[in-house]
N, C-alpha and C. Protein backbone atom coordinates (compact mmCIF):
# COMPACT_ATOMS: atom_id res chain seq x y z
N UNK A 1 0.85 -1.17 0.00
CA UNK A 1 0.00 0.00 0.00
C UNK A 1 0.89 1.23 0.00
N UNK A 2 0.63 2.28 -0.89
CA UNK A 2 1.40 3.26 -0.96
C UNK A 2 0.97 4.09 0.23
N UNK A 3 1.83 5.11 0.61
CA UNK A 3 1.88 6.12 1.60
C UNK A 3 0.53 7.20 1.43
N UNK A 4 0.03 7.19 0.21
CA UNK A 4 -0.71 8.06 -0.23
C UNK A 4 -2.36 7.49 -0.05
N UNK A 5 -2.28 6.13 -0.16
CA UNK A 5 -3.08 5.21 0.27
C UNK A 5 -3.35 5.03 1.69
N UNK A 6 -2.74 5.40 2.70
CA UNK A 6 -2.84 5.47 3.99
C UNK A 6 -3.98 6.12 4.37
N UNK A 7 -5.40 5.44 5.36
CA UNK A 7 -5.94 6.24 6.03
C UNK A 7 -6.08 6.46 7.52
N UNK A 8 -5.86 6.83 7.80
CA UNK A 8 -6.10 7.11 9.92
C UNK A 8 -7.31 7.60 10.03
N UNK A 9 -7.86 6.56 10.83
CA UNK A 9 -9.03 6.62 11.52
C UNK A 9 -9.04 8.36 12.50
N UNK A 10 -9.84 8.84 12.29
CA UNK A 10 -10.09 9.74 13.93
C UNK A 10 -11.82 9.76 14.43
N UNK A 11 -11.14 9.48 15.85
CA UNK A 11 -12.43 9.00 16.58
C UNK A 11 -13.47 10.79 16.17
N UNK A 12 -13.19 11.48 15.84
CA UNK A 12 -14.06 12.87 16.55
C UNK A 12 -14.49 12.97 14.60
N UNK A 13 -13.19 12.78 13.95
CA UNK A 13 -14.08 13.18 12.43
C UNK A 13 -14.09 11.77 11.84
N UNK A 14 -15.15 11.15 11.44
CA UNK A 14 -15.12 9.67 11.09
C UNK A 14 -14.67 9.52 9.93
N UNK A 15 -14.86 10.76 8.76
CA UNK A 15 -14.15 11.23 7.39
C UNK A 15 -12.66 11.03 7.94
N UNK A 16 -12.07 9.54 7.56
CA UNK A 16 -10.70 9.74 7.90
C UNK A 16 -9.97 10.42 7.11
N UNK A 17 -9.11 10.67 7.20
CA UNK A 17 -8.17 11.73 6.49
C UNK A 17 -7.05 10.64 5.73
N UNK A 18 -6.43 11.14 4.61
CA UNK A 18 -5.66 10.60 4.01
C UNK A 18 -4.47 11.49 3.77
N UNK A 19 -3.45 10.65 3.95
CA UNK A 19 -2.01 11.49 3.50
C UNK A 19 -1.49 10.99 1.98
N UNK A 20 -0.39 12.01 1.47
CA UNK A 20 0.25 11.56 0.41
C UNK A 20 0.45 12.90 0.16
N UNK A 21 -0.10 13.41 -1.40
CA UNK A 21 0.80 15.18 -1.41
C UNK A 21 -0.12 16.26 -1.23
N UNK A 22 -0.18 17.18 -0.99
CA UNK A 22 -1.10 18.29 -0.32
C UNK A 22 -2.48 18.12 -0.75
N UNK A 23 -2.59 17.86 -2.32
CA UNK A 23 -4.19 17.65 -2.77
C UNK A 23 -4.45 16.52 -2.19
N UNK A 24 -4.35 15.44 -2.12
CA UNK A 24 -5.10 14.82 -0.91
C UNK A 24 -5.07 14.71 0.74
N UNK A 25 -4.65 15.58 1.41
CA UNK A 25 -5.09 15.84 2.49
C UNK A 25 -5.99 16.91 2.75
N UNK A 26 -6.52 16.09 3.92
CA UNK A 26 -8.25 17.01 4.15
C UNK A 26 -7.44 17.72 5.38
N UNK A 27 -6.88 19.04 4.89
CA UNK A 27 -6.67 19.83 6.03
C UNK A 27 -7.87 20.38 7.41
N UNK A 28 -9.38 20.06 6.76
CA UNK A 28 -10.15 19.99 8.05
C UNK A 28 -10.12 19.20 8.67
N UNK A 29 -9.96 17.70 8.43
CA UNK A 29 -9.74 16.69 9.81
C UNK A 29 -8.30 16.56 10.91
N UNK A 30 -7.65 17.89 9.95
CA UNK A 30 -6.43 18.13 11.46
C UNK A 30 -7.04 19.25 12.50
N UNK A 31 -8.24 20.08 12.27
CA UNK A 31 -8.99 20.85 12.68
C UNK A 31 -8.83 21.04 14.63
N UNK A 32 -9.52 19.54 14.44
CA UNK A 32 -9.74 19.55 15.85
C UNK A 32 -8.68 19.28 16.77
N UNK A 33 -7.34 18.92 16.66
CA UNK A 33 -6.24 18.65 17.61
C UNK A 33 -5.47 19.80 17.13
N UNK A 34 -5.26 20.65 15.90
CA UNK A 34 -4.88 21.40 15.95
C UNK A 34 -5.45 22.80 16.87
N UNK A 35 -6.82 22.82 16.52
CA UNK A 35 -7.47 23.97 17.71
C UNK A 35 -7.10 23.60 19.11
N UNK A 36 -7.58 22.49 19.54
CA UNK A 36 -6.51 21.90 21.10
C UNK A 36 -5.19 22.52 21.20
N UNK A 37 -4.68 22.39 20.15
CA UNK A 37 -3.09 22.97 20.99
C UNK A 37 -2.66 24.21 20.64
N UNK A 38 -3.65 24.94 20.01
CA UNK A 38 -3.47 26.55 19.95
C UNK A 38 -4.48 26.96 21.14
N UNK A 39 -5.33 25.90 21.34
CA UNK A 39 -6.31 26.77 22.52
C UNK A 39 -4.95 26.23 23.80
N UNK A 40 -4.54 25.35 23.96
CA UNK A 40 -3.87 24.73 25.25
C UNK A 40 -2.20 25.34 25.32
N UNK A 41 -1.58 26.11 24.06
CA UNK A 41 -0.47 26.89 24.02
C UNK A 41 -1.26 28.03 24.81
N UNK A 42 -2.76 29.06 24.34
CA UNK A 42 -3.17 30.27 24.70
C UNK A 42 -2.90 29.92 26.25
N UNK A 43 -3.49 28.84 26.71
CA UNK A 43 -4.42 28.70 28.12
C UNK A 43 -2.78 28.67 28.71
N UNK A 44 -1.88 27.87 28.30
CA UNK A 44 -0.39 28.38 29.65
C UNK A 44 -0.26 29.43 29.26
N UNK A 45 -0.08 30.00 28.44
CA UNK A 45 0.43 31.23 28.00
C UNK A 45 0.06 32.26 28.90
N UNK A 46 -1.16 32.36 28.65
CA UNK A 46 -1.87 33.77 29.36
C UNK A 46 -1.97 33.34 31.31
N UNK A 47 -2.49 32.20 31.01
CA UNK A 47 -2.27 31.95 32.75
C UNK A 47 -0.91 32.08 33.53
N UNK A 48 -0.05 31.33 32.63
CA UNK A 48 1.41 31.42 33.74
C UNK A 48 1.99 33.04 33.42
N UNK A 49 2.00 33.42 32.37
CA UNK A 49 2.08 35.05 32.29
C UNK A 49 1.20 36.06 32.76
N UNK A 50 -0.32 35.59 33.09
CA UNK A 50 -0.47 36.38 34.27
C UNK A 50 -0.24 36.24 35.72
N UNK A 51 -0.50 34.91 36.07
CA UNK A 51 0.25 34.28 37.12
C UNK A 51 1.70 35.32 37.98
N UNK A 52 2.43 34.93 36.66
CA UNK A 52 3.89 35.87 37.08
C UNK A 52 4.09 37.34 36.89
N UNK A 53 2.67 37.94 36.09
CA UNK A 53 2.83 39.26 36.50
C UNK A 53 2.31 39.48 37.35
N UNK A 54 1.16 39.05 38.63
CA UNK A 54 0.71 39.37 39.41
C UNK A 54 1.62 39.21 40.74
N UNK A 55 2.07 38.15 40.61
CA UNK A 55 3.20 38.14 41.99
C UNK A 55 4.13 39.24 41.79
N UNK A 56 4.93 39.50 40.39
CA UNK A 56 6.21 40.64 40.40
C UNK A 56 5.17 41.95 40.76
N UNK A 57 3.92 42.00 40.62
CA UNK A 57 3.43 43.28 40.87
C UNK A 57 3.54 43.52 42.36
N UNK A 58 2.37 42.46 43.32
CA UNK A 58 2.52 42.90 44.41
C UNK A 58 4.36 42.47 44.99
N UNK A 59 5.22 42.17 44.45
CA UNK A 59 6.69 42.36 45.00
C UNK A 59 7.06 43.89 44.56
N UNK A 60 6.96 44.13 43.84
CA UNK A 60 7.06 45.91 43.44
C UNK A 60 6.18 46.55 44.58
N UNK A 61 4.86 46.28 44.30
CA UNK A 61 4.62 46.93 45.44
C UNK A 61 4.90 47.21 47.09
N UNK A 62 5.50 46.00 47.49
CA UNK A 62 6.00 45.99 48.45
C UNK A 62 7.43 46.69 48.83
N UNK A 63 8.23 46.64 47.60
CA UNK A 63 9.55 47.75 47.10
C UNK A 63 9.11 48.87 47.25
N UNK A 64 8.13 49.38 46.42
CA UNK A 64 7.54 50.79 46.74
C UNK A 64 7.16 51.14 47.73
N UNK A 65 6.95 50.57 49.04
CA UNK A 65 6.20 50.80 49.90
C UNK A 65 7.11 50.82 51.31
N UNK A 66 8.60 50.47 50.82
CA UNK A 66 9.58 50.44 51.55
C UNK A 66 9.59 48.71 52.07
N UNK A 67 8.83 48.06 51.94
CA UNK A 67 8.63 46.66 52.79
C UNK A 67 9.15 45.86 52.37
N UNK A 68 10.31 45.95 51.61
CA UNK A 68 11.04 44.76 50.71
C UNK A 68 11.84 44.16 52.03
N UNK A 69 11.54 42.95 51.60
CA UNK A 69 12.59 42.06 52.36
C UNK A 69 11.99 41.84 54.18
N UNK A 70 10.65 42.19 54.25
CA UNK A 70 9.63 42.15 55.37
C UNK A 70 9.27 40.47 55.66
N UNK A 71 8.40 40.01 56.46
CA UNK A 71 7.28 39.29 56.18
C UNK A 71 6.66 39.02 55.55
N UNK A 72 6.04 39.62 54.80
CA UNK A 72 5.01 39.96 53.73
C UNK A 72 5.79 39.63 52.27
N UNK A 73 6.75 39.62 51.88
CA UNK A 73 7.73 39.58 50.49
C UNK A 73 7.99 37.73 50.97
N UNK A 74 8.75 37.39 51.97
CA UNK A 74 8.87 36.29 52.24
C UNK A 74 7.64 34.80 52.27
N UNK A 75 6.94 35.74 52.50
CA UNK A 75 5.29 34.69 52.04
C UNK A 75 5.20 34.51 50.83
N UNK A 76 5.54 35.21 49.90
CA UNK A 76 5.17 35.20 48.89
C UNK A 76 6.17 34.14 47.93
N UNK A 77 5.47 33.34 46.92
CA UNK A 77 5.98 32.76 45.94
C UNK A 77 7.32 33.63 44.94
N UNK A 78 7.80 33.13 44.41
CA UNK A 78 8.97 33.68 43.57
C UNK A 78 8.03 33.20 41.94
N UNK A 79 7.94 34.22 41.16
CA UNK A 79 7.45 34.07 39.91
C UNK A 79 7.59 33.25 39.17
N UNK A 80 8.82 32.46 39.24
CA UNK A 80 9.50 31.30 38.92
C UNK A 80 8.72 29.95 39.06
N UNK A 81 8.75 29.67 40.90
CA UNK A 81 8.02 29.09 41.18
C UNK A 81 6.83 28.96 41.19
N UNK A 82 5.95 30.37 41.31
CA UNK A 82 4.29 30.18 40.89
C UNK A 82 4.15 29.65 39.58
N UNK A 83 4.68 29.91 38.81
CA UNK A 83 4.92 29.15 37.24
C UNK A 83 5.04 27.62 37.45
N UNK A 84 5.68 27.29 37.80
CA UNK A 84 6.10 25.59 37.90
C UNK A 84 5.08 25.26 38.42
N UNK A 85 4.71 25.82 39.49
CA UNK A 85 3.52 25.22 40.53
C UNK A 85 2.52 25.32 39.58
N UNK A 86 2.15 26.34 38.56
CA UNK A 86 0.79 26.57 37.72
C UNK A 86 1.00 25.31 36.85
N UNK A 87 2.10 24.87 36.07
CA UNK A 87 2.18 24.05 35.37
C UNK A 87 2.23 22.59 35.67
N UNK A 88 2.77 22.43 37.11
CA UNK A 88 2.55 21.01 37.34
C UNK A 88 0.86 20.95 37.57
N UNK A 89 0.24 22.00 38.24
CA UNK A 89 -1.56 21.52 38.67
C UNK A 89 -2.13 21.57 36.96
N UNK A 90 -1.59 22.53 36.31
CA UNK A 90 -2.10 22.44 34.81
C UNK A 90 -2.05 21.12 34.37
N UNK A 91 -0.78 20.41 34.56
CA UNK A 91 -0.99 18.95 33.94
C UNK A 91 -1.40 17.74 34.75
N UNK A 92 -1.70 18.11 35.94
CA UNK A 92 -2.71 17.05 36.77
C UNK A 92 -4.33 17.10 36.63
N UNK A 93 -4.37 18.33 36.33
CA UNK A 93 -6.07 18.63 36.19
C UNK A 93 -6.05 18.32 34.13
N UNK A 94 -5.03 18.39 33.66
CA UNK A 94 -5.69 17.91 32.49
C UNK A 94 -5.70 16.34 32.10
N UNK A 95 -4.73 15.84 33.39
CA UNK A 95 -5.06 14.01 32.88
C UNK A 95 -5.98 13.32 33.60
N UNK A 96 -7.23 14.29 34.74
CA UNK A 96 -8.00 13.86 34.90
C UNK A 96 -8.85 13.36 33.56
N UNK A 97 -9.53 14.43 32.95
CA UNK A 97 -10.93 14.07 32.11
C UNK A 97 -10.26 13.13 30.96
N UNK A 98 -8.33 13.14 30.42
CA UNK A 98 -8.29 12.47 29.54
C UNK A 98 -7.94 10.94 30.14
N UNK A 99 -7.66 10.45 31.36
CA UNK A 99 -7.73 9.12 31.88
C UNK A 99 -9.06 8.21 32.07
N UNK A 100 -10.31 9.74 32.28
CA UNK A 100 -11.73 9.17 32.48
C UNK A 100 -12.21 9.05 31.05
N UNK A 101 -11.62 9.36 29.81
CA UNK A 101 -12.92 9.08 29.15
C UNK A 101 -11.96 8.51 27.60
N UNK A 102 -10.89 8.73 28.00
CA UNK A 102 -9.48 8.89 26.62
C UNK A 102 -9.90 7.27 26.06
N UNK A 103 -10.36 6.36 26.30
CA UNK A 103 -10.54 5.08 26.20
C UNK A 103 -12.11 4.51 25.40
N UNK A 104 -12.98 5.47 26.10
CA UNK A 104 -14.80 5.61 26.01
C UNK A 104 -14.57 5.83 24.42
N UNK A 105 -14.80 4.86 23.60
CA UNK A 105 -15.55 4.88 22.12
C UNK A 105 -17.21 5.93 22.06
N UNK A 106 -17.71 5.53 22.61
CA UNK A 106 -19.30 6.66 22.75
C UNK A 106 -19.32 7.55 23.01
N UNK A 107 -19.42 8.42 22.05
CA UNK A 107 -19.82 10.44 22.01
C UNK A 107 -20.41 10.71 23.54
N UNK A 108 -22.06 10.15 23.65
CA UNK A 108 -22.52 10.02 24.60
C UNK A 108 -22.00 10.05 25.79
N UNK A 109 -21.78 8.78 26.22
CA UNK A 109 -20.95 8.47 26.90
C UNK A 109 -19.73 9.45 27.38
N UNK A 110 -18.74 9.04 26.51
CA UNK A 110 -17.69 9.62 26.75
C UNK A 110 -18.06 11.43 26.91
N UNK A 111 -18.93 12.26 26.41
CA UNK A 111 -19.39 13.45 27.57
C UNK A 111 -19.76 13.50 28.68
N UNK A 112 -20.36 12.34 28.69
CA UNK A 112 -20.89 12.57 30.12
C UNK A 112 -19.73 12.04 31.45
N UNK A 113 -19.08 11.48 30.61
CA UNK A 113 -18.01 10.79 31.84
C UNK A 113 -17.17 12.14 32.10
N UNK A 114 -16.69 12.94 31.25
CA UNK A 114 -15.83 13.98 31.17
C UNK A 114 -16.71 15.28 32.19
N UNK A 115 -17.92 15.38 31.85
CA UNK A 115 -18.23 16.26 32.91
C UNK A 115 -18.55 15.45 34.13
N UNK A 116 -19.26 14.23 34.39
CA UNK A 116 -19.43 14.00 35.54
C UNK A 116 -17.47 14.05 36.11
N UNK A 117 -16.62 13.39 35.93
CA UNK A 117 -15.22 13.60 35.99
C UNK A 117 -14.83 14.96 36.62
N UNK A 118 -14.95 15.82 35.89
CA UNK A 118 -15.21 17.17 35.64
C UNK A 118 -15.34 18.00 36.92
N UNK A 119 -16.50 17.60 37.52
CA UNK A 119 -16.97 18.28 38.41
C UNK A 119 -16.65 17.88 39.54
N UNK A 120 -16.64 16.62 39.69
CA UNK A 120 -15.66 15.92 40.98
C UNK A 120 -14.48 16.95 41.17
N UNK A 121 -14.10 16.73 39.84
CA UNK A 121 -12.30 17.59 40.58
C UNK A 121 -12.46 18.92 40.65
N UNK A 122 -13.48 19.67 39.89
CA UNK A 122 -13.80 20.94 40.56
C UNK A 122 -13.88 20.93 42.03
N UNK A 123 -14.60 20.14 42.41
CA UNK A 123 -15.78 20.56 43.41
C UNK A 123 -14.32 19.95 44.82
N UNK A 124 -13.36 19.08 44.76
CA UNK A 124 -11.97 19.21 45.18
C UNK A 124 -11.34 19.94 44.93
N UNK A 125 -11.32 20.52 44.30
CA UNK A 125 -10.67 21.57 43.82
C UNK A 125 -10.69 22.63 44.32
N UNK A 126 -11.98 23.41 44.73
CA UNK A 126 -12.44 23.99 45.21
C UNK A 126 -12.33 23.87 46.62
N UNK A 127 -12.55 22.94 47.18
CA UNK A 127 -12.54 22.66 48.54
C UNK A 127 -10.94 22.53 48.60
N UNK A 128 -10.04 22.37 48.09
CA UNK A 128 -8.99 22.65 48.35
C UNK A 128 -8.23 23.83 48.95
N UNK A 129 -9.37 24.65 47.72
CA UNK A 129 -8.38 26.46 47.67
C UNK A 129 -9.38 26.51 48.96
N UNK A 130 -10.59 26.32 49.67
CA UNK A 130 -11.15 26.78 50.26
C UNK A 130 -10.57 26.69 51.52
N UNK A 131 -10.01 25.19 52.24
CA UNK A 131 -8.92 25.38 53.21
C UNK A 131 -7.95 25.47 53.50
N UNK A 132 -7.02 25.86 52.12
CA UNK A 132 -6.03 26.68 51.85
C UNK A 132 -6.04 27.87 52.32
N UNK A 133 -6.95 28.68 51.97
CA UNK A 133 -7.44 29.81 51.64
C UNK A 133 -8.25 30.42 53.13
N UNK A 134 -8.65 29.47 53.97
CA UNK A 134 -9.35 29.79 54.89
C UNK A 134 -10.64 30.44 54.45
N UNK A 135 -11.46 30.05 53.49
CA UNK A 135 -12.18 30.43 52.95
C UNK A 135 -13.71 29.50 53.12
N UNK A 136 -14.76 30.34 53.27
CA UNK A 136 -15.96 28.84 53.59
C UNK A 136 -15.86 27.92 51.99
N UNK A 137 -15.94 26.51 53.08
CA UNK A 137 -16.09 25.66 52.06
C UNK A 137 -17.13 25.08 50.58
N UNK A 138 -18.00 25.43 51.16
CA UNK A 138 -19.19 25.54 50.72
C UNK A 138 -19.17 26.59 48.99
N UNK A 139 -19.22 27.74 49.74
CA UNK A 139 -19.29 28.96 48.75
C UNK A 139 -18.24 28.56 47.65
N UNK A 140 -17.22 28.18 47.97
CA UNK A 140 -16.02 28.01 47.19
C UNK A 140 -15.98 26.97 46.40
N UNK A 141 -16.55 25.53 46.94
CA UNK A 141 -16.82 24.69 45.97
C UNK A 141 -18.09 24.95 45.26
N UNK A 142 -18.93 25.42 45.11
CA UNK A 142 -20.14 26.18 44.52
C UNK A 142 -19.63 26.98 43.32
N UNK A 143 -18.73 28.35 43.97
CA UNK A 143 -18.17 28.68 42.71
C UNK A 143 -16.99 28.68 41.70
N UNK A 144 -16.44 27.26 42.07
CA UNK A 144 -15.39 26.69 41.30
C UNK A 144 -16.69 25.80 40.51
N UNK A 145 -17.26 25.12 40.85
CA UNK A 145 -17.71 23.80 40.30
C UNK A 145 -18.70 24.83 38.64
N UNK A 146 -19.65 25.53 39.37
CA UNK A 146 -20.49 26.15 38.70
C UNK A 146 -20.06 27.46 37.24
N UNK A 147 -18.34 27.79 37.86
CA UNK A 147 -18.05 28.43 37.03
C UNK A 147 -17.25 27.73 36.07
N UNK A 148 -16.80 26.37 36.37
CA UNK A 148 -16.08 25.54 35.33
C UNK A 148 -16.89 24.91 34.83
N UNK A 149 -18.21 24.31 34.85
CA UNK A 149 -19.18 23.84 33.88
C UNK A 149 -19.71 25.04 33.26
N UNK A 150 -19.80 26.04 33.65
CA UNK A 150 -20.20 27.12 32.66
C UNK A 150 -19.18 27.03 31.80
N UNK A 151 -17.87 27.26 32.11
CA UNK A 151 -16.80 27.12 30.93
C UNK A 151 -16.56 26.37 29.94
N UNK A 152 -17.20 25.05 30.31
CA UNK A 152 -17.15 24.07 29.71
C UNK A 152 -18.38 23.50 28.78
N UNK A 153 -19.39 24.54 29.07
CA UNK A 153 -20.67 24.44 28.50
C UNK A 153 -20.90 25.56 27.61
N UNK A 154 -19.90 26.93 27.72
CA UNK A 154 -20.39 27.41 26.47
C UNK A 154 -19.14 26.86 25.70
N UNK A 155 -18.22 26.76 25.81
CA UNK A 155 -17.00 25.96 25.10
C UNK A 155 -17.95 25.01 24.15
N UNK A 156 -18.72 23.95 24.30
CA UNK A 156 -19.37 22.83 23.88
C UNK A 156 -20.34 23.56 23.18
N UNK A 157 -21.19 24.52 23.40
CA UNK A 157 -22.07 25.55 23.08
C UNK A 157 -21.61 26.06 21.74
N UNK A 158 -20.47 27.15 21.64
CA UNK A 158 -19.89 27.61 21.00
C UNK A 158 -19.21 26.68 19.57
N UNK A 159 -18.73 25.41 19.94
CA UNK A 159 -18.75 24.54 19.32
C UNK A 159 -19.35 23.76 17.95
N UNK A 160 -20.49 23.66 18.80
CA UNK A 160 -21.58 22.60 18.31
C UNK A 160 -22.21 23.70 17.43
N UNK A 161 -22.15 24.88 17.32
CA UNK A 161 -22.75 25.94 16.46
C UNK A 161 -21.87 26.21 15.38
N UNK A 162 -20.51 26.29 15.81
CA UNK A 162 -19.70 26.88 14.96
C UNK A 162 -19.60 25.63 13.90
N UNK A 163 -19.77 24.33 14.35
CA UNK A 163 -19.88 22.85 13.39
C UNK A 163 -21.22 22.97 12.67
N UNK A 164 -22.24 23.36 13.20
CA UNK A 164 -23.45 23.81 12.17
C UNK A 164 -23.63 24.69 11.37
N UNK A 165 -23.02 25.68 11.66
CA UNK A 165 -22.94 26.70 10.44
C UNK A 165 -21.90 26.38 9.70
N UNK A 166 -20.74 25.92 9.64
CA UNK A 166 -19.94 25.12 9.09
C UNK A 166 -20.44 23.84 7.89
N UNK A 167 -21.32 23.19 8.10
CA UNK A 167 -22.02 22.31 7.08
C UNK A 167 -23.24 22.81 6.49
């Protein structure tokens, strides 16, 4: 079988795609893993870069304020490290939903495992930062859980429209 003859299955576009020289590849069935990793480059991007401008801010501020090298500077994370720390929880919270469902053949299915999944680790999640944080538990897992299925529901929302006007 020639190279050009090759097809790969993908579970999300059932139109498998074929390789060989540019006219036969269906540059829409790289669509969807390519949007994944321009949306999942944005999502560290902007998080660990705001992440680390918010700590160098309040450390400036504390420079400005004469308090460098206080209590207050010493609590605080090093920009460095809030980064690492953002990126190791970044890649624990993303091999939750792909260990629960990365396997699930059924559309069905495999959504519903991903949000029920989903919300579990919110709703820990939440209760985490909450006694971290000294924060009521309650309120906090409420609005972790409720604001990440919103995220995740117009995400799916936004989606499923942009694939209909699309055909």
């Amino acid at each position: 079988m020639a190279v050009s003859d090759t097809k790969l299955a993908d579970a999300e576009n059932p139109a498998a795609t074929k390789f060989g020289d540019d006219s036969d590849v269906d540059f829409a069935g790289r669509a969807n893993w390519l949007r994944a990793a321009v949306l999942g480059a944005n999502d560290g991007l902007v998080s660990t870069a705001s992440l680390m401008l918010g700590v160098s801010a309040v450390k400036h501020d504390l420079d400005r304020d004469g308090k460098r090298g206080g209590d207050e500077e010493r609590a605080l994370p090093s920009p460095i490290q809030a980064a690492v720390a953002s990126a190791l929880a970044f890649s624990v919270g993303a091999l939750l939903p792909l260990l629960a469902a990365g396997f699930i053949v059924g559309y069905r299915l495999r959504v519903a495992v991903v949000v029920a999944v989903a919300t579990m680790a919110l709703a820990v999640f939440g209760y985490v930062g909450a006694v971290l944080g000294r924060a009521p538990v309650a309120r906090s897992c409420a609005r972790v859980v409720v604001g990440g299925l919103a995220a995740m529901g117009v995400t799916f929302g936004l989606m499923r429209l942009f694939r209909e006007l699309a055909e």
